[in-house]
N, C-alpha and C. Protein backbone atom coordinates (compact mmCIF):
# COMPACT_ATOMS: atom_id res chain seq x y z
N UNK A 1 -6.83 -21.89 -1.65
CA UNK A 1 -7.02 -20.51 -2.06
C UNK A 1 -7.81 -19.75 -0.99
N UNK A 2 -7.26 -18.33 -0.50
CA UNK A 2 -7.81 -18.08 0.12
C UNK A 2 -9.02 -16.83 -0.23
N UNK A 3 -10.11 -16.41 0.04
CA UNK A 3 -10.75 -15.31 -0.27
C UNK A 3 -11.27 -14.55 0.75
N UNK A 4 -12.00 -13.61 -0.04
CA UNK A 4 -12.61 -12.99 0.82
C UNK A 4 -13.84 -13.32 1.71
N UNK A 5 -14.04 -14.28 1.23
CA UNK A 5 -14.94 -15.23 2.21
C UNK A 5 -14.62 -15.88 3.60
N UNK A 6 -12.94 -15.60 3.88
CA UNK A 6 -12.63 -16.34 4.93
C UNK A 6 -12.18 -15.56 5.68
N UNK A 7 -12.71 -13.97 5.40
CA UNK A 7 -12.28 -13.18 6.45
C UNK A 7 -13.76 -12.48 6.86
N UNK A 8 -13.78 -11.84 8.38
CA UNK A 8 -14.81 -10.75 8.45
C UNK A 8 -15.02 -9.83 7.87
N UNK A 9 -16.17 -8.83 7.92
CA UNK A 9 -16.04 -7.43 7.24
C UNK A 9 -15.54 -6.98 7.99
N UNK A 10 -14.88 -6.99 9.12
CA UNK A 10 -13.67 -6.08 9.86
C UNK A 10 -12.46 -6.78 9.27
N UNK A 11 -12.09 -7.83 8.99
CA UNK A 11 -11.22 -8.30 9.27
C UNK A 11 -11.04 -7.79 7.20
N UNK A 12 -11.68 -7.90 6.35
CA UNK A 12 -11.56 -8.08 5.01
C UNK A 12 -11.18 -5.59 5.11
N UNK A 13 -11.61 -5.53 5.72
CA UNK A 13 -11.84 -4.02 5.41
C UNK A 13 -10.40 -3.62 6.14
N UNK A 14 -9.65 -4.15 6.91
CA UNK A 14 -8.05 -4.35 7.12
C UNK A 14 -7.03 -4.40 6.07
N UNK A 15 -7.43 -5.64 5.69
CA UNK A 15 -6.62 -6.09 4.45
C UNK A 15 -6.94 -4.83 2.91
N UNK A 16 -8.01 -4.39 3.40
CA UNK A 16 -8.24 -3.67 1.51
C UNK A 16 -7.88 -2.23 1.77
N UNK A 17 -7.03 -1.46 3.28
CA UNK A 17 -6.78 -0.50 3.80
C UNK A 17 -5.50 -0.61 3.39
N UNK A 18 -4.39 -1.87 3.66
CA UNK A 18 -2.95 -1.81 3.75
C UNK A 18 -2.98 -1.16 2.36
N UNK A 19 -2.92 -1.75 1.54
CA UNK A 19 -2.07 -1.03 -0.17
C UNK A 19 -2.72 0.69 -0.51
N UNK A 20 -3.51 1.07 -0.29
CA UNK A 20 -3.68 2.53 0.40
C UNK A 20 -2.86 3.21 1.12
N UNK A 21 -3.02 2.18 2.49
CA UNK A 21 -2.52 3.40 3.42
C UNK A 21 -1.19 3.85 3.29
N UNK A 22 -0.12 2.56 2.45
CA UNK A 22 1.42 2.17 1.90
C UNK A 22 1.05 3.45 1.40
N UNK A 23 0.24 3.98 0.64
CA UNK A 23 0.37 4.67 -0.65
C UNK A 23 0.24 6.34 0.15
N UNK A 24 -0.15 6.33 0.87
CA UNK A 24 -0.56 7.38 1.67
C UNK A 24 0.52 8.01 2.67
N UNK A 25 1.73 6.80 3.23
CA UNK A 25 2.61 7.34 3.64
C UNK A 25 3.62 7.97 2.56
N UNK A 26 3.53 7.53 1.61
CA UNK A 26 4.61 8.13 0.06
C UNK A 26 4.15 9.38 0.35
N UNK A 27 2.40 9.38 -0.40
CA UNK A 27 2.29 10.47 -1.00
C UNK A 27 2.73 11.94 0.30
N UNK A 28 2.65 11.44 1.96
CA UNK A 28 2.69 12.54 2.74
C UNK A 28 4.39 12.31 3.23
N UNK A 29 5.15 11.89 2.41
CA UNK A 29 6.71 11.72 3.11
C UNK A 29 7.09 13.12 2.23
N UNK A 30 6.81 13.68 1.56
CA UNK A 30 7.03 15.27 0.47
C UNK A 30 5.91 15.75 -0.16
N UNK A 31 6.30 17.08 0.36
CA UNK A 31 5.34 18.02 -0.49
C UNK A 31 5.37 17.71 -2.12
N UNK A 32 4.45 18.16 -2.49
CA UNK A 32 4.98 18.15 -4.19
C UNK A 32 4.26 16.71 -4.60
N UNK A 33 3.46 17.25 -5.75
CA UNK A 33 3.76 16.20 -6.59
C UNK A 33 2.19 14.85 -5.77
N UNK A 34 1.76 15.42 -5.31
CA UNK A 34 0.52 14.77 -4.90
C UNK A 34 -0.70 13.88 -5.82
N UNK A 35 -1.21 15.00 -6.70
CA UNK A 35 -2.04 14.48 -8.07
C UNK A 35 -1.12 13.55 -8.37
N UNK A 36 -0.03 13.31 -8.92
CA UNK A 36 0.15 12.33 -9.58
C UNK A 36 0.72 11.73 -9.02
N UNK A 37 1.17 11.55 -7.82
CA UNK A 37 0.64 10.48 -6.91
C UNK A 37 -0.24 9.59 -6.39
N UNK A 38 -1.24 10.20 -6.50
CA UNK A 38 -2.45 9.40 -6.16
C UNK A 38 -2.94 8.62 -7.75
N UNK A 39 -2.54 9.86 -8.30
CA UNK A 39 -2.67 8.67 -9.82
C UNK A 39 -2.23 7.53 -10.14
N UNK A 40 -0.80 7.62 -9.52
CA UNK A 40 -0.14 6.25 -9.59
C UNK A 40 -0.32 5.50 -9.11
N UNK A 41 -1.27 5.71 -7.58
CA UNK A 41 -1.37 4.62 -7.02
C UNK A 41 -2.97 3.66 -7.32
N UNK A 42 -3.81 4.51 -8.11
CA UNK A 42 -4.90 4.23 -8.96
C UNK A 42 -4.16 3.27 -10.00
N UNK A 43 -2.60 3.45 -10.57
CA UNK A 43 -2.75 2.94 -11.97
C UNK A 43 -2.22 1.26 -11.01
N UNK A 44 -1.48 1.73 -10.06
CA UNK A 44 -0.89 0.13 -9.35
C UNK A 44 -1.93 -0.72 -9.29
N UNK A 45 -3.35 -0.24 -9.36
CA UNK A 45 -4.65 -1.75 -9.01
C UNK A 45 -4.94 -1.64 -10.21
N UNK A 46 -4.81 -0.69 -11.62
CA UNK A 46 -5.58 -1.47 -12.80
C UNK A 46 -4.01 -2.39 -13.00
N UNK A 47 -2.76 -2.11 -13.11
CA UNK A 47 -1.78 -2.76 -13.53
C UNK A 47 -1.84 -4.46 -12.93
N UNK A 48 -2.44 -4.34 -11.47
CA UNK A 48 -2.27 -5.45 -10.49
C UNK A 48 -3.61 -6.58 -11.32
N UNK A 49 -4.38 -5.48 -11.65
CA UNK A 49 -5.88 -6.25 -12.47
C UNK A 49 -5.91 -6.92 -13.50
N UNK A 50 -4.57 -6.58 -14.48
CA UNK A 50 -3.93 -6.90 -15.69
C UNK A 50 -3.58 -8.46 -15.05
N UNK A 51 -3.02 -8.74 -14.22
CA UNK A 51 -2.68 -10.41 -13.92
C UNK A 51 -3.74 -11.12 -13.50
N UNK A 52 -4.92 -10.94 -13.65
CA UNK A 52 -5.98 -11.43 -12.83
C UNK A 52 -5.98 -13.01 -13.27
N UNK A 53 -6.29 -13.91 -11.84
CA UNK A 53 -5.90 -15.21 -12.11
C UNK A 53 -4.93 -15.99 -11.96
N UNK A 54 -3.87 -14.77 -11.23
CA UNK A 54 -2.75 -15.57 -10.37
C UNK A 54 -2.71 -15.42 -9.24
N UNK A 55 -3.77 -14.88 -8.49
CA UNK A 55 -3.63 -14.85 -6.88
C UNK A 55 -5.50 -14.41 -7.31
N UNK A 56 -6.34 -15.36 -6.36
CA UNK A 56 -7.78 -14.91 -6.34
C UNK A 56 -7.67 -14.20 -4.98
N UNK A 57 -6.91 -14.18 -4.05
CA UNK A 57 -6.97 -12.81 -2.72
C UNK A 57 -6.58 -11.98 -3.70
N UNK A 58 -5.65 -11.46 -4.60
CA UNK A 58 -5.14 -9.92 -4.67
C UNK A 58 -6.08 -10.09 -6.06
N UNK A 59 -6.69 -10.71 -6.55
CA UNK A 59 -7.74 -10.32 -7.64
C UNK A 59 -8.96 -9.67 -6.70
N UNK A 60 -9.49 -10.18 -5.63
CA UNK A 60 -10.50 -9.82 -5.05
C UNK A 60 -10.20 -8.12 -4.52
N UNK A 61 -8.78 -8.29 -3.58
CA UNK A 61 -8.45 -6.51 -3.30
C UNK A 61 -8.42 -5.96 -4.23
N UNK A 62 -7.89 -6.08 -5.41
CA UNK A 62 -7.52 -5.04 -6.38
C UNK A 62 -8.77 -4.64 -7.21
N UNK A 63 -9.65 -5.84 -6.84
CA UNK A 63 -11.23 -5.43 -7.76
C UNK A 63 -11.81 -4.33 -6.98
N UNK A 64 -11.26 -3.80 -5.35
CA UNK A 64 -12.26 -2.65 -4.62
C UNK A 64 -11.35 -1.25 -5.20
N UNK A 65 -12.06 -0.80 -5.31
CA UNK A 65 -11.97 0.48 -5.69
C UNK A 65 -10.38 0.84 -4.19
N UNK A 66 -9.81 1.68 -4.22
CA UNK A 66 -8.91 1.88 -3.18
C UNK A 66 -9.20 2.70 -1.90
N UNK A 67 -9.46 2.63 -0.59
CA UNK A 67 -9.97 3.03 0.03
C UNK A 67 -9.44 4.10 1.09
N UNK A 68 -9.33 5.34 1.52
CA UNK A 68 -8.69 5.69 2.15
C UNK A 68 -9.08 5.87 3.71
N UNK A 69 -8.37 5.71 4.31
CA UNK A 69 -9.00 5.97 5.59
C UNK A 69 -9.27 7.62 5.87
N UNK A 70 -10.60 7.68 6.47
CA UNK A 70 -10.84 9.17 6.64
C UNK A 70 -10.63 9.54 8.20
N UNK A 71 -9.99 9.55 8.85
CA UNK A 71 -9.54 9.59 9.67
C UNK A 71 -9.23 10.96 10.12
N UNK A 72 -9.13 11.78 10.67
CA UNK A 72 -8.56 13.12 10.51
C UNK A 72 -7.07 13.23 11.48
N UNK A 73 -5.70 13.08 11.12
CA UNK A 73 -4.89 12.84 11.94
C UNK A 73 -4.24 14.39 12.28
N UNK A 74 -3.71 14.47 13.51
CA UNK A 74 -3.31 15.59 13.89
C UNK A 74 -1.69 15.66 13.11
N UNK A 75 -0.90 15.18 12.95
CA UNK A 75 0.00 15.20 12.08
C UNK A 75 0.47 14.15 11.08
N UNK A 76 1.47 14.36 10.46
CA UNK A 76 1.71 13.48 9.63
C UNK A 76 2.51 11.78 9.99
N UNK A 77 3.23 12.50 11.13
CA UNK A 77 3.71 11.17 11.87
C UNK A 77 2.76 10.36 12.61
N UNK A 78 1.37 10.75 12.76
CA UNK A 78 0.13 10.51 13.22
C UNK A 78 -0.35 9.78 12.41
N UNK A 79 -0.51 10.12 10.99
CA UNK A 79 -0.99 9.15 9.99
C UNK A 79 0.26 7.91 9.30
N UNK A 80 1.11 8.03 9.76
CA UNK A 80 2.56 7.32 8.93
C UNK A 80 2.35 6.43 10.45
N UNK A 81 2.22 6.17 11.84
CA UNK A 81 1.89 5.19 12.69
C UNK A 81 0.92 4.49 12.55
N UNK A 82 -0.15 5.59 12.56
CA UNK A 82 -1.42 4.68 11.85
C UNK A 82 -1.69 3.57 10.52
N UNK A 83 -1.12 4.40 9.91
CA UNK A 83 -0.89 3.65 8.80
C UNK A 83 -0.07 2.23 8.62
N UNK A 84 1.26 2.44 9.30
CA UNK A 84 1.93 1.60 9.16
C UNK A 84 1.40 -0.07 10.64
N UNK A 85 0.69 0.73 11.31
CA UNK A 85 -0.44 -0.30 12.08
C UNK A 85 -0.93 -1.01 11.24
N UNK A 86 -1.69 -0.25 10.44
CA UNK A 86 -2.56 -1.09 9.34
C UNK A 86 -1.90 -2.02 8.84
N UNK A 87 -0.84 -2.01 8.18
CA UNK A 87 0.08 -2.75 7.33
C UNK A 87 0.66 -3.86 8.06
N UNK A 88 0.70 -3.78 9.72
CA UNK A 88 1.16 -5.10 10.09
C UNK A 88 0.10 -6.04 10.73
N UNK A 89 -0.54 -4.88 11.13
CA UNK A 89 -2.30 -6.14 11.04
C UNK A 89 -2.45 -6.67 10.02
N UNK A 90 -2.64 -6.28 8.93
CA UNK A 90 -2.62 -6.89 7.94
C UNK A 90 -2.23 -8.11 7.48
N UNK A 91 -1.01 -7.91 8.00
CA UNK A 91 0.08 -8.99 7.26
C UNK A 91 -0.13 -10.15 8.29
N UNK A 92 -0.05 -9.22 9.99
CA UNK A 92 -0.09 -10.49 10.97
C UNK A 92 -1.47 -11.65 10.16
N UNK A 93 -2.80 -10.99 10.27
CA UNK A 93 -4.27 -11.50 9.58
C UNK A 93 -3.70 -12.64 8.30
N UNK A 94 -2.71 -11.94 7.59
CA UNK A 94 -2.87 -12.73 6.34
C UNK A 94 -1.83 -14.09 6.69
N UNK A 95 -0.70 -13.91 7.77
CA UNK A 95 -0.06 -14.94 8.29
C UNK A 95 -1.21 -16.31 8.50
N UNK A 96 -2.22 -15.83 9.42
CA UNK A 96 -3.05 -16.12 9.79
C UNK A 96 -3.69 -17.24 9.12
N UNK A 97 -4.25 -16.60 7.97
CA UNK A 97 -5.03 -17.22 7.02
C UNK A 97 -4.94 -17.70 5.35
N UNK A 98 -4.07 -16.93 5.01
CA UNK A 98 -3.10 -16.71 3.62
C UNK A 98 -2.37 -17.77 3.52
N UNK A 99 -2.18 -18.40 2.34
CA UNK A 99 -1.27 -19.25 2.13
C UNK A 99 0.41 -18.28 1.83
N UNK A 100 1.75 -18.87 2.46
CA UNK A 100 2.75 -18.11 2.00
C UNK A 100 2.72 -17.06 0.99
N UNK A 101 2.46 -17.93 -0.32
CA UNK A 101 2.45 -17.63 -1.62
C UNK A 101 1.72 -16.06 -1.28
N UNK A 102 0.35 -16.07 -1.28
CA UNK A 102 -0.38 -14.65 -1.23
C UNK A 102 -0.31 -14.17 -0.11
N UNK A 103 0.76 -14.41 0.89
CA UNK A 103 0.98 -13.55 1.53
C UNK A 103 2.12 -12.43 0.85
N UNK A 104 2.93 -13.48 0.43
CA UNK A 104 4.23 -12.53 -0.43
C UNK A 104 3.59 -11.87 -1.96
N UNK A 105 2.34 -12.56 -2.36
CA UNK A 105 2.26 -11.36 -3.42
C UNK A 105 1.51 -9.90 -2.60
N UNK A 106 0.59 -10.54 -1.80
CA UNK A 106 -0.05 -9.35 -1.44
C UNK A 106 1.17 -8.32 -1.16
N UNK A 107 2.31 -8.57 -0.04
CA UNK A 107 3.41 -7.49 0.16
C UNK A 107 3.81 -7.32 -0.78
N UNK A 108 4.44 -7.93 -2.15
CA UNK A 108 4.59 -7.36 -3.15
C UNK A 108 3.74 -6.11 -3.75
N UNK A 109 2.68 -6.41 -3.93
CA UNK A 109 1.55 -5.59 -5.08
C UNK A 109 1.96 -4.27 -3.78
N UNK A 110 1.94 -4.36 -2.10
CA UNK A 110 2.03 -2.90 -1.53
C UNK A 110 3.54 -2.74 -2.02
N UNK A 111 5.14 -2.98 -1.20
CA UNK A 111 5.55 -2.32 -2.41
C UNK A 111 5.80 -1.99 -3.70
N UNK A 112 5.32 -2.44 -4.67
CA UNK A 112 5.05 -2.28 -5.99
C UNK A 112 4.45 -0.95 -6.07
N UNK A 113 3.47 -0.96 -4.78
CA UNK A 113 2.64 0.90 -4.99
C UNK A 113 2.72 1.43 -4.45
N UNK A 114 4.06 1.22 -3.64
CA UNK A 114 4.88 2.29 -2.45
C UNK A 114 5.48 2.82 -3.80
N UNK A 115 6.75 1.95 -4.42
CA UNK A 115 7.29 2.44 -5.30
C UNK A 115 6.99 3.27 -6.42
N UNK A 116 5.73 2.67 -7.14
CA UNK A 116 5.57 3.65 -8.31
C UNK A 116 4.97 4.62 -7.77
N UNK A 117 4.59 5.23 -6.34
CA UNK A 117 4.22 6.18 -5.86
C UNK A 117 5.14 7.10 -5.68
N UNK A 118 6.59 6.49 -5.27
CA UNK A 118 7.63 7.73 -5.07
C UNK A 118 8.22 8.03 -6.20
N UNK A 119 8.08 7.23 -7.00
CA UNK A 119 8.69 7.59 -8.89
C UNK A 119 8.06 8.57 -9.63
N UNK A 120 6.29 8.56 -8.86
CA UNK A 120 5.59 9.29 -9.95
C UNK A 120 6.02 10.76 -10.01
N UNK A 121 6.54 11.38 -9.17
CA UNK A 121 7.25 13.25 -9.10
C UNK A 121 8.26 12.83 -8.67
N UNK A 122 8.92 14.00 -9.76
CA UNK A 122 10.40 13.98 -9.98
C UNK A 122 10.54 15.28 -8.46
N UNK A 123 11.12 15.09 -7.12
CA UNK A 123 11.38 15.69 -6.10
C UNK A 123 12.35 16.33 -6.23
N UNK A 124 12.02 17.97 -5.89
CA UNK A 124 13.66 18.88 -6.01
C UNK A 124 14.56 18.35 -4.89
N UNK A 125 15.60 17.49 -5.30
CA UNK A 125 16.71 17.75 -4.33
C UNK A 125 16.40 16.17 -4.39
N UNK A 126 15.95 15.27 -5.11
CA UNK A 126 15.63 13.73 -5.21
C UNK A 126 17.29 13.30 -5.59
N UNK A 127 17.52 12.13 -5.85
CA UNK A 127 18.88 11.78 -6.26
C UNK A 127 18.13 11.17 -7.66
N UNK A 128 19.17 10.86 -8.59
CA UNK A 128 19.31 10.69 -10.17
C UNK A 128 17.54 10.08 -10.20
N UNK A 129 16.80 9.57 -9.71
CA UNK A 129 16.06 9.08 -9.86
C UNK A 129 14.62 9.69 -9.59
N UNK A 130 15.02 10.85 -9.11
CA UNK A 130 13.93 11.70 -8.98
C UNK A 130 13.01 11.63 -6.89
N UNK A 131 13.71 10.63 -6.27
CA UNK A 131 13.55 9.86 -5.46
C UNK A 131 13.34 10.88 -4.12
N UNK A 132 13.10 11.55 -3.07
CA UNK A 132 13.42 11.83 -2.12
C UNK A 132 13.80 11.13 -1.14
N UNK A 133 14.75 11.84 -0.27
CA UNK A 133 15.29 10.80 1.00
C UNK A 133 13.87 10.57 1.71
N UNK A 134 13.32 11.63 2.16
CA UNK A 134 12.10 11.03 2.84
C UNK A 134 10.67 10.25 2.50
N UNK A 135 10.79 10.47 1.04
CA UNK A 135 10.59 8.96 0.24
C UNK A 135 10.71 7.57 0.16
N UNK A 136 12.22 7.69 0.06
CA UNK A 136 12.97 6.37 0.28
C UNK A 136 12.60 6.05 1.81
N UNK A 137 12.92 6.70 2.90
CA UNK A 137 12.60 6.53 4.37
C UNK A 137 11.00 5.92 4.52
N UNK A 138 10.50 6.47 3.86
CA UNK A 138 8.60 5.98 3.92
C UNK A 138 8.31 4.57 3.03
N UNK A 139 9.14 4.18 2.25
CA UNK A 139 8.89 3.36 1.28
C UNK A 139 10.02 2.01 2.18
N UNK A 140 10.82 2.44 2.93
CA UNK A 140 11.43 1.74 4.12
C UNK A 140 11.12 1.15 5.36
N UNK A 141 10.17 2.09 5.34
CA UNK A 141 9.28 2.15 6.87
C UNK A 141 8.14 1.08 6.47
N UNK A 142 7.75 1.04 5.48
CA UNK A 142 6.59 0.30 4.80
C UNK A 142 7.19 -1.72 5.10
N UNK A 143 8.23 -1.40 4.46
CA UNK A 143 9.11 -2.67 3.69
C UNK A 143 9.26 -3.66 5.32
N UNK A 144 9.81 -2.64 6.21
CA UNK A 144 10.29 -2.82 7.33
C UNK A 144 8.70 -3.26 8.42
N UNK A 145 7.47 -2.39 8.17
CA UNK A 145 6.37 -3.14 8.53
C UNK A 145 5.91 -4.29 7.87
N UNK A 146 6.54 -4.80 6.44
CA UNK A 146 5.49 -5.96 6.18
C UNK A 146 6.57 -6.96 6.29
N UNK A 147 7.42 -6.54 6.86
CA UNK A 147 8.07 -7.98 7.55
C UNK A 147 9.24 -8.65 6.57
């Protein structure tokens, strides 16, 4: 089992950035629909908290509050690089040290809150699902960084 004990505070403050920052490229892939976006991605760590006891790494992330990076980026493709950096450090780190298993839940639980992030607003011009293309593209871009 791995914890948070077997990483640095640089190295642990990596890992508790990715399922954020996932959430952060949604919420900036469309206007619209922000508040309850970020709500959703609040409800993805109490939902993730509800299993507690099948992964002690994603019990430990999902117990921090969600963190955003404050960063001030000059555009949005500025923060969607950055971001998506985060997400493969991440994953490279958890290769690293992670057993398979919580490596694939941890990428799970991020898209799990890519997704209910682009579900939470219904987008004008979304397909049947309420979905935007540049939604789907960000929630792609994500999928496509965690390997």
């Amino acid at each position: 089992m791995t914890t948070k004990a077997d990483f640095t505070a640089q190295e642990w403050e990596l890992i508790l950035e990715g399922p954020p920052s996932a959430g952060m490229i949604v919420i900036t892939a469309q206007r619209g629909g922000m508040l309850r976006e970020t709500v959703s991605m609040a409800k993805a760590y109490v939902e993730a908290r509800q299993h507690h006891g099948q992964s002690e790494l994603l019990d430990e992330i999902v117990a921090v509050k969600p963190k955003l990076d404050h960063t001030r980026y000059h555009s949005i493709e500025e923060l969607e690089e950055h971001s998506l950096g985060h997400l493969r450090d991440a994953v490279a780190l958890l290769e690293s040290k992670a057993t398979p298993e919580e490596l694939a839940q941890y990428k799970r639980f991020i898209v799990d809150l890519a997704d209910k992030v682009a579900h939470a607003h219904r987008e004008h011009g979304g397909g049947a699902d309420g979905v935007s293309d540049a939604e789907r593209a960000a929630t792609a871009a994500i999928a496509q960084a965690l390997g």
